[in-house]
C-alpha atoms as a PDB file:
ATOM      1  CA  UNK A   1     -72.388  93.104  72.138  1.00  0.00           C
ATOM      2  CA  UNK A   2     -73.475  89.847  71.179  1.00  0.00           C
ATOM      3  CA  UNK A   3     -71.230  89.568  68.135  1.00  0.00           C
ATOM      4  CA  UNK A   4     -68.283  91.216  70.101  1.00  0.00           C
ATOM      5  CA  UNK A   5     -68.343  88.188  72.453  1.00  0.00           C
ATOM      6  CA  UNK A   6     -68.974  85.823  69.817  1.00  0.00           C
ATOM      7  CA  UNK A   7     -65.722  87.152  67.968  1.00  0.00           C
ATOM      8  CA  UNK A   8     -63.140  86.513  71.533  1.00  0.00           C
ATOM      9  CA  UNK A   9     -64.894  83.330  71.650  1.00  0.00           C
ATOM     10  CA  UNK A  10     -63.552  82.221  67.930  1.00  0.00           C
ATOM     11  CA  UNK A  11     -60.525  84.301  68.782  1.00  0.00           C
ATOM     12  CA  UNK A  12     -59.814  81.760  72.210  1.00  0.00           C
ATOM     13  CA  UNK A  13     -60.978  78.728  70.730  1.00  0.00           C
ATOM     14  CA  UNK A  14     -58.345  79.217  67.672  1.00  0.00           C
ATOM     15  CA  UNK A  15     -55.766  80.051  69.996  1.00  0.00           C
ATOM     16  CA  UNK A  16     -56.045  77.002  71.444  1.00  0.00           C
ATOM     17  CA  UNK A  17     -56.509  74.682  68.919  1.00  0.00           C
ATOM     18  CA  UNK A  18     -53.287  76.757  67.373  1.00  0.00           C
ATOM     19  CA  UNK A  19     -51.286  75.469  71.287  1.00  0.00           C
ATOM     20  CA  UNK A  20     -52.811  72.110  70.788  1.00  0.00           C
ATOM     21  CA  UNK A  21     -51.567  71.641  67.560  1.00  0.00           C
ATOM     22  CA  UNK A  22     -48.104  72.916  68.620  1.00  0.00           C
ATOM     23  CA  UNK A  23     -48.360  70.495  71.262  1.00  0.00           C
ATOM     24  CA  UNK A  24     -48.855  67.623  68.734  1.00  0.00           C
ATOM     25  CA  UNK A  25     -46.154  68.489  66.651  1.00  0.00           C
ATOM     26  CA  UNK A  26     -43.549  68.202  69.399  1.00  0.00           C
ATOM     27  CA  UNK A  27     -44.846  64.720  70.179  1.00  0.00           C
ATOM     28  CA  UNK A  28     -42.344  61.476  68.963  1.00  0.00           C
ATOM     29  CA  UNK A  29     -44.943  59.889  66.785  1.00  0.00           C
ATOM     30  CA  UNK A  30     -45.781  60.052  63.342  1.00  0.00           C
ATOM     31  CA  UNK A  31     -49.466  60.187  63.513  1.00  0.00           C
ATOM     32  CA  UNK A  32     -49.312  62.873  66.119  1.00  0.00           C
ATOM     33  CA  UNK A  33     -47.310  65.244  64.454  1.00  0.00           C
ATOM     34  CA  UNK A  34     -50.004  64.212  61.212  1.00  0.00           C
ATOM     35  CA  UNK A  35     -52.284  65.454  63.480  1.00  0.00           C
ATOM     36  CA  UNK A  36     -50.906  68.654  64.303  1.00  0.00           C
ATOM     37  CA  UNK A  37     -50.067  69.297  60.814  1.00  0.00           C
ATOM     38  CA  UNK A  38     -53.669  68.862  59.837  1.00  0.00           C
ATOM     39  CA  UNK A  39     -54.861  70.401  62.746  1.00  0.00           C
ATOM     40  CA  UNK A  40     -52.991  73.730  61.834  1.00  0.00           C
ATOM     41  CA  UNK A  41     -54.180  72.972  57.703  1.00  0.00           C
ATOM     42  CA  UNK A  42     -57.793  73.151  59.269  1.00  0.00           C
ATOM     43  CA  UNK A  43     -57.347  76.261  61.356  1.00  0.00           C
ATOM     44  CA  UNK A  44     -55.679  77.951  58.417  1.00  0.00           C
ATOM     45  CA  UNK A  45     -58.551  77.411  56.391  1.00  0.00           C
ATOM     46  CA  UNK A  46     -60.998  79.099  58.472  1.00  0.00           C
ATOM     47  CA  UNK A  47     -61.404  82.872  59.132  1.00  0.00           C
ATOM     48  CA  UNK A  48     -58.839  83.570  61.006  1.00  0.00           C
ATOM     49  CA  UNK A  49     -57.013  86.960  61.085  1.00  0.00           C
ATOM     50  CA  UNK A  50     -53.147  87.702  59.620  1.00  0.00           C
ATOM     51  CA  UNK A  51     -51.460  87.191  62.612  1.00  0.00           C
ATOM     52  CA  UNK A  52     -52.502  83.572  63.404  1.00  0.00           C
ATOM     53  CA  UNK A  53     -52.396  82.650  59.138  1.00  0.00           C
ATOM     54  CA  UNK A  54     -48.583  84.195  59.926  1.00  0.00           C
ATOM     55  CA  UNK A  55     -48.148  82.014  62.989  1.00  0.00           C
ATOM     56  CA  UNK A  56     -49.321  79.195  60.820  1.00  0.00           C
ATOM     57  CA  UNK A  57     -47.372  79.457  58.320  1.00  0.00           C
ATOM     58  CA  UNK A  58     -43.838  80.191  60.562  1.00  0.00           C
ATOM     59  CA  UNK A  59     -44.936  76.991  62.423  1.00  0.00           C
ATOM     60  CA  UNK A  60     -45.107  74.821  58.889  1.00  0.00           C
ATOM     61  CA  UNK A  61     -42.054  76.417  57.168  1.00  0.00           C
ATOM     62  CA  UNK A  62     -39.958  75.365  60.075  1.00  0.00           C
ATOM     63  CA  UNK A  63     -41.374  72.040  60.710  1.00  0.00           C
ATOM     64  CA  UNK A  64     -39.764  71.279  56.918  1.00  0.00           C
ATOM     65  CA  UNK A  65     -36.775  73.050  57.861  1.00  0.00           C
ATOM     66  CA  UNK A  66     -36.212  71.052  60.182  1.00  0.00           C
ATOM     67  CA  UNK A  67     -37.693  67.299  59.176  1.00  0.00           C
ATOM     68  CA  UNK A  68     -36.148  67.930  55.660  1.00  0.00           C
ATOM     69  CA  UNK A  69     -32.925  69.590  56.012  1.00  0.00           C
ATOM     70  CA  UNK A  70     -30.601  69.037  52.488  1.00  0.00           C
ATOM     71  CA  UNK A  71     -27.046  69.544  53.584  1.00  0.00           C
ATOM     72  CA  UNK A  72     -24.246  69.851  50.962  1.00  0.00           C
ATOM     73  CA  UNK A  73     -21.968  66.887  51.032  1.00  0.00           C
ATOM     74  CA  UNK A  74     -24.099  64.156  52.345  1.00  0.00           C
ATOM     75  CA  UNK A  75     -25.904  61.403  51.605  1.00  0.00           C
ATOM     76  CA  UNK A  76     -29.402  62.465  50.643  1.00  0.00           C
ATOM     77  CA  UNK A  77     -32.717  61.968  51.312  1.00  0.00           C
ATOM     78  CA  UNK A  78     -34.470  59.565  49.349  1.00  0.00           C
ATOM     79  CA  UNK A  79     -37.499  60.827  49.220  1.00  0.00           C
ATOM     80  CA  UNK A  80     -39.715  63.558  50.948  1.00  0.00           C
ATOM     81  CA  UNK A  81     -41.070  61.919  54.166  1.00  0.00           C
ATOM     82  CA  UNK A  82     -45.003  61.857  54.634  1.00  0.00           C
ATOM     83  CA  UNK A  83     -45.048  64.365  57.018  1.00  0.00           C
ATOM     84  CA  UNK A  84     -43.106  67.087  55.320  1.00  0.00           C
ATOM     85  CA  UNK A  85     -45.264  66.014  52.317  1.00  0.00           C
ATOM     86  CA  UNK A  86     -48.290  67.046  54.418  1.00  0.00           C
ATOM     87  CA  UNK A  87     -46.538  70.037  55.927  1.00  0.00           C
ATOM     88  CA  UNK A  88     -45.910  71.425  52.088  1.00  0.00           C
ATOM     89  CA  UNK A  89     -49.289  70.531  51.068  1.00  0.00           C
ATOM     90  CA  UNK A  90     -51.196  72.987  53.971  1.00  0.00           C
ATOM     91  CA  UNK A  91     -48.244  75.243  52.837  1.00  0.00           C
ATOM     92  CA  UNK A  92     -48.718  74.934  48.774  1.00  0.00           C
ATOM     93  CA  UNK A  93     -52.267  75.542  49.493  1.00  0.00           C
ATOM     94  CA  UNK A  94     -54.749  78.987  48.055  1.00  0.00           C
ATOM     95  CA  UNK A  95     -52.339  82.222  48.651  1.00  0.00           C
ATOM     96  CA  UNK A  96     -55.377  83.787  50.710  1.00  0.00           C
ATOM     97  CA  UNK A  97     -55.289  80.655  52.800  1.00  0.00           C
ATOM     98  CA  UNK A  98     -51.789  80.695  54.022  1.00  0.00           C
ATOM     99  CA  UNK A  99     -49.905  83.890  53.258  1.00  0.00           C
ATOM    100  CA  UNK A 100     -47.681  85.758  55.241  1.00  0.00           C
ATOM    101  CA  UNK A 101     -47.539  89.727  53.538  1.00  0.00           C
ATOM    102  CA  UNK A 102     -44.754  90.363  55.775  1.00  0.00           C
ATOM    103  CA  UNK A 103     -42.402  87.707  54.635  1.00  0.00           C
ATOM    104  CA  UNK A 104     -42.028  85.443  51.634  1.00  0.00           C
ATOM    105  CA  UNK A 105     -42.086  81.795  52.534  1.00  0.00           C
ATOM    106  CA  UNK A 106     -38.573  80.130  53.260  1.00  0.00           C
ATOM    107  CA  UNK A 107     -38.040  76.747  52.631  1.00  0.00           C
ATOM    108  CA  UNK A 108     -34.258  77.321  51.865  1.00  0.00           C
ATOM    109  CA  UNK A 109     -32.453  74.395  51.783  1.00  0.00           C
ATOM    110  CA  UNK A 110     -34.425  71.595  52.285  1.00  0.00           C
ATOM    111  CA  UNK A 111     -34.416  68.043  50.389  1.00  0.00           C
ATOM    112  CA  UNK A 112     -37.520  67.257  48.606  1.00  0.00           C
ATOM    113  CA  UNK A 113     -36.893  64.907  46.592  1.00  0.00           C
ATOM    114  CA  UNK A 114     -39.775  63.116  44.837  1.00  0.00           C
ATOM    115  CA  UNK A 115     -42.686  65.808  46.476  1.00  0.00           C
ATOM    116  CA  UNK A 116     -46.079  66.144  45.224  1.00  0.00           C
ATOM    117  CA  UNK A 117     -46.647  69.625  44.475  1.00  0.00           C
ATOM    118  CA  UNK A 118     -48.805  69.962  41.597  1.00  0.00           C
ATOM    119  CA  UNK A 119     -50.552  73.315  41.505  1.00  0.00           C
ATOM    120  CA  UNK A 120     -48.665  74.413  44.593  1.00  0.00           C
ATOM    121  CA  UNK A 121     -48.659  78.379  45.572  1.00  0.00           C
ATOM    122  CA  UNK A 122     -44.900  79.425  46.649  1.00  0.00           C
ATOM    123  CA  UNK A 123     -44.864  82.931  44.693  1.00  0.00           C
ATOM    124  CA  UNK A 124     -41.878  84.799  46.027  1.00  0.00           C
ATOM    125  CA  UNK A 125     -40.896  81.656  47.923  1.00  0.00           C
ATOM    126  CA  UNK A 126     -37.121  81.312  49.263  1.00  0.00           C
ATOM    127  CA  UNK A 127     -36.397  77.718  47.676  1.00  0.00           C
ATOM    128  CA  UNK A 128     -32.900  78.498  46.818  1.00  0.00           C
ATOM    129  CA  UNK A 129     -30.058  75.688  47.284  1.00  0.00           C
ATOM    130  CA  UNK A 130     -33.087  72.818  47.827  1.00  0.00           C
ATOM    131  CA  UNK A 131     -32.973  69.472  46.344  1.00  0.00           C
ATOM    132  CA  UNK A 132     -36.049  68.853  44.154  1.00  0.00           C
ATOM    133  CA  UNK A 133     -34.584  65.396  42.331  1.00  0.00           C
ATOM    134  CA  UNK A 134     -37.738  64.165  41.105  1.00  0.00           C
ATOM    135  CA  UNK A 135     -40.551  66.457  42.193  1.00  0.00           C
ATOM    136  CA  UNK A 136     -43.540  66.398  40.632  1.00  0.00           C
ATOM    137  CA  UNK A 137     -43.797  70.833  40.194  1.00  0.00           C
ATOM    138  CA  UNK A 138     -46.884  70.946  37.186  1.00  0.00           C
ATOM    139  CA  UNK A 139     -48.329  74.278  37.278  1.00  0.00           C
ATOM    140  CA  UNK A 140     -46.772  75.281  40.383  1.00  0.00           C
ATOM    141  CA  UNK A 141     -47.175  78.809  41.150  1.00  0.00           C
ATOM    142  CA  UNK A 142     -43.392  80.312  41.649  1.00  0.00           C
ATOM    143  CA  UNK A 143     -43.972  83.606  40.096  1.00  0.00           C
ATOM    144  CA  UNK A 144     -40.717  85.496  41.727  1.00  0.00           C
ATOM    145  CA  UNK A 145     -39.587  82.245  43.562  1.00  0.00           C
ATOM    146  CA  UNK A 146     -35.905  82.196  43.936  1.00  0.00           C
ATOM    147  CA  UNK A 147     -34.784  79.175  43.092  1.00  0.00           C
ATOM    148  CA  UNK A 148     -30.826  79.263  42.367  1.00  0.00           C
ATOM    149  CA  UNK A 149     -28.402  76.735  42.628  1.00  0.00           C
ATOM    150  CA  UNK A 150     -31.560  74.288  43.449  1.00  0.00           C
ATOM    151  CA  UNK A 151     -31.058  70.442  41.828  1.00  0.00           C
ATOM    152  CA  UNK A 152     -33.885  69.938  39.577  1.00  0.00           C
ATOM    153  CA  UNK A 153     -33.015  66.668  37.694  1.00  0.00           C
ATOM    154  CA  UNK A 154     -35.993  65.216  36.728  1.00  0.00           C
ATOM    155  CA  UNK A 155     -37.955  67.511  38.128  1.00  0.00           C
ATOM    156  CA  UNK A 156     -41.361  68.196  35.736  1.00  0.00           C
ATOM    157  CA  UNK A 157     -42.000  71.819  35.626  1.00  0.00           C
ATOM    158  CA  UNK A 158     -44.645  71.623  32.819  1.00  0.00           C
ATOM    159  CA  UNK A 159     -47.100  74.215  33.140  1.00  0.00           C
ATOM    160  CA  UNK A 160     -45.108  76.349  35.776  1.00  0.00           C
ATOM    161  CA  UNK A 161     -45.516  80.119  36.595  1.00  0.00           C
ATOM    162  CA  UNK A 162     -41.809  80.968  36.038  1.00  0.00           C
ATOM    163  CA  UNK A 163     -42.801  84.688  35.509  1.00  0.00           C
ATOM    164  CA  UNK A 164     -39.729  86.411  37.687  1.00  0.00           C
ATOM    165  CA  UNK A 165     -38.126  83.534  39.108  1.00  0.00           C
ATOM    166  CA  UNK A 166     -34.315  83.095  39.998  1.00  0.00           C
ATOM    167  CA  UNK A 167     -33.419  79.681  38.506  1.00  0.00           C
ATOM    168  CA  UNK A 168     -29.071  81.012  38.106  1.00  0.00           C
ATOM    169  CA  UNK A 169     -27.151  78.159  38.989  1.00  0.00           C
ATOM    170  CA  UNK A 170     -30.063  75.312  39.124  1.00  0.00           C
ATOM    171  CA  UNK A 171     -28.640  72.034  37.805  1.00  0.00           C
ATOM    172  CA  UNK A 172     -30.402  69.559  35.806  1.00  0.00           C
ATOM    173  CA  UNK A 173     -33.200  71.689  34.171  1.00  0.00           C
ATOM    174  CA  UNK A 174     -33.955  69.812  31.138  1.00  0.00           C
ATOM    175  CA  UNK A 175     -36.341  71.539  28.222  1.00  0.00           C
ATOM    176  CA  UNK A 176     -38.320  68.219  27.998  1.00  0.00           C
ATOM    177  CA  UNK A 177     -40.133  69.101  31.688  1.00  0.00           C
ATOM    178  CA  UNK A 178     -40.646  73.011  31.198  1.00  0.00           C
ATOM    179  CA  UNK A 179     -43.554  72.341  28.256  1.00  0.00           C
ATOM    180  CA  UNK A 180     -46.247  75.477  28.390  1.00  0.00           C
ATOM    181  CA  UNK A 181     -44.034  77.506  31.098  1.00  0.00           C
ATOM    182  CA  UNK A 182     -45.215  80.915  31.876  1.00  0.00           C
ATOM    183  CA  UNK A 183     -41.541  82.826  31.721  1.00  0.00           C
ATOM    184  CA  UNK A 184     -41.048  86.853  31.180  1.00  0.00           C
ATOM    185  CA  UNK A 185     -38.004  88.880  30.843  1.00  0.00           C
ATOM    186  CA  UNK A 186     -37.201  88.901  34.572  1.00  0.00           C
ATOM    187  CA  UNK A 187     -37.053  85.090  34.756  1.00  0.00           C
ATOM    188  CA  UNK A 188     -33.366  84.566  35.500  1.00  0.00           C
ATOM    189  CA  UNK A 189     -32.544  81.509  33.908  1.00  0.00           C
ATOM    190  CA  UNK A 190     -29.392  78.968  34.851  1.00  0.00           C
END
């Protein structure tokens, strides 16, 4: 009985730090949202069940959406903003930490130019048509990623999982940053 109770009582508490976190996204200021992003990293990283990792990881994916949209045409982003950065991070984290069976990850179409994402996991990730000028990608994990028509000048790639990926149409893959790739015979290449 004891551990019954003891189980709703994570169950609420998570819940709510999950709303309160939500809350602090919404907010106008930069350190808030910070806050909700690394309030929802924390939460993720604790036992929670599927659903709320799910939840978690909807939440993130369209935060970036949203702060980093890349649209065709314009002027673009500099570089990835320090709050997307931190959003990608929780996001690029363990697979068991924040995964989502149901659905890959989509980050279609996003500008993120100069990001940090050494090591990240995005296996089976939607990162088609995204702008990753710059990106810093070493032994990212994007076994089955689909990445076409995505701009990766000067991206470094070194180390990569490319096992499966889509890369058709990418521009600006150079051979110089795709040293000690991981690549099979379903990697599409450009």
């Amino acid at each position: 009985m004891d551990s019954i109770l003891s189980e709703r009582a994570r169950v609420r508490d998570a819940s709510h730090r999950f709303t309160q976190a939500l809350e602090l996204l919404s907010l106008p200021g930069q350190n808030e949202r910070l806050a909700g992003i690394y309030a929802l990293d924390g939460l993720a990283g604790e036992a929670v069940d599927a659903q709320m990792h799910g939840a978690i990881t909807e939440v993130l994916s369209a935060f970036v959406r949203r702060r980093a949209r890349y649209d065709l045409g314009f002027t673009p982003i500099e570089r990835t903003s320090i709050e997307v950065q931190a959003a990608l991070t929780a996001l690029g984290r363990k697979p068991q930490q924040l995964s989502n069976q149901d659905r890959p990850l989509d980050l279609h179409g996003i500008a993120l130019r100069e990001a940090y994402l050494p090591l990240c996991h995005f296996e089976n990730a939607f990162l088609y048509d995204c702008d990753f000028e710059g990106a810093l990608l070493v032994g990212a994990h994007l076994k089955g990623a689909w990445l076409a028509r995505c701009n990766l000048t000067r991206a470094n790639l070194d180390g990569a999982d490319l096992r499966g990926a889509d890369l058709t149409g990418v521009k600006g893959l150079i051979p110089a940053h795709l040293t000690d790739v991981q690549w099979d015979n379903d990697t599409r290449w450009p």
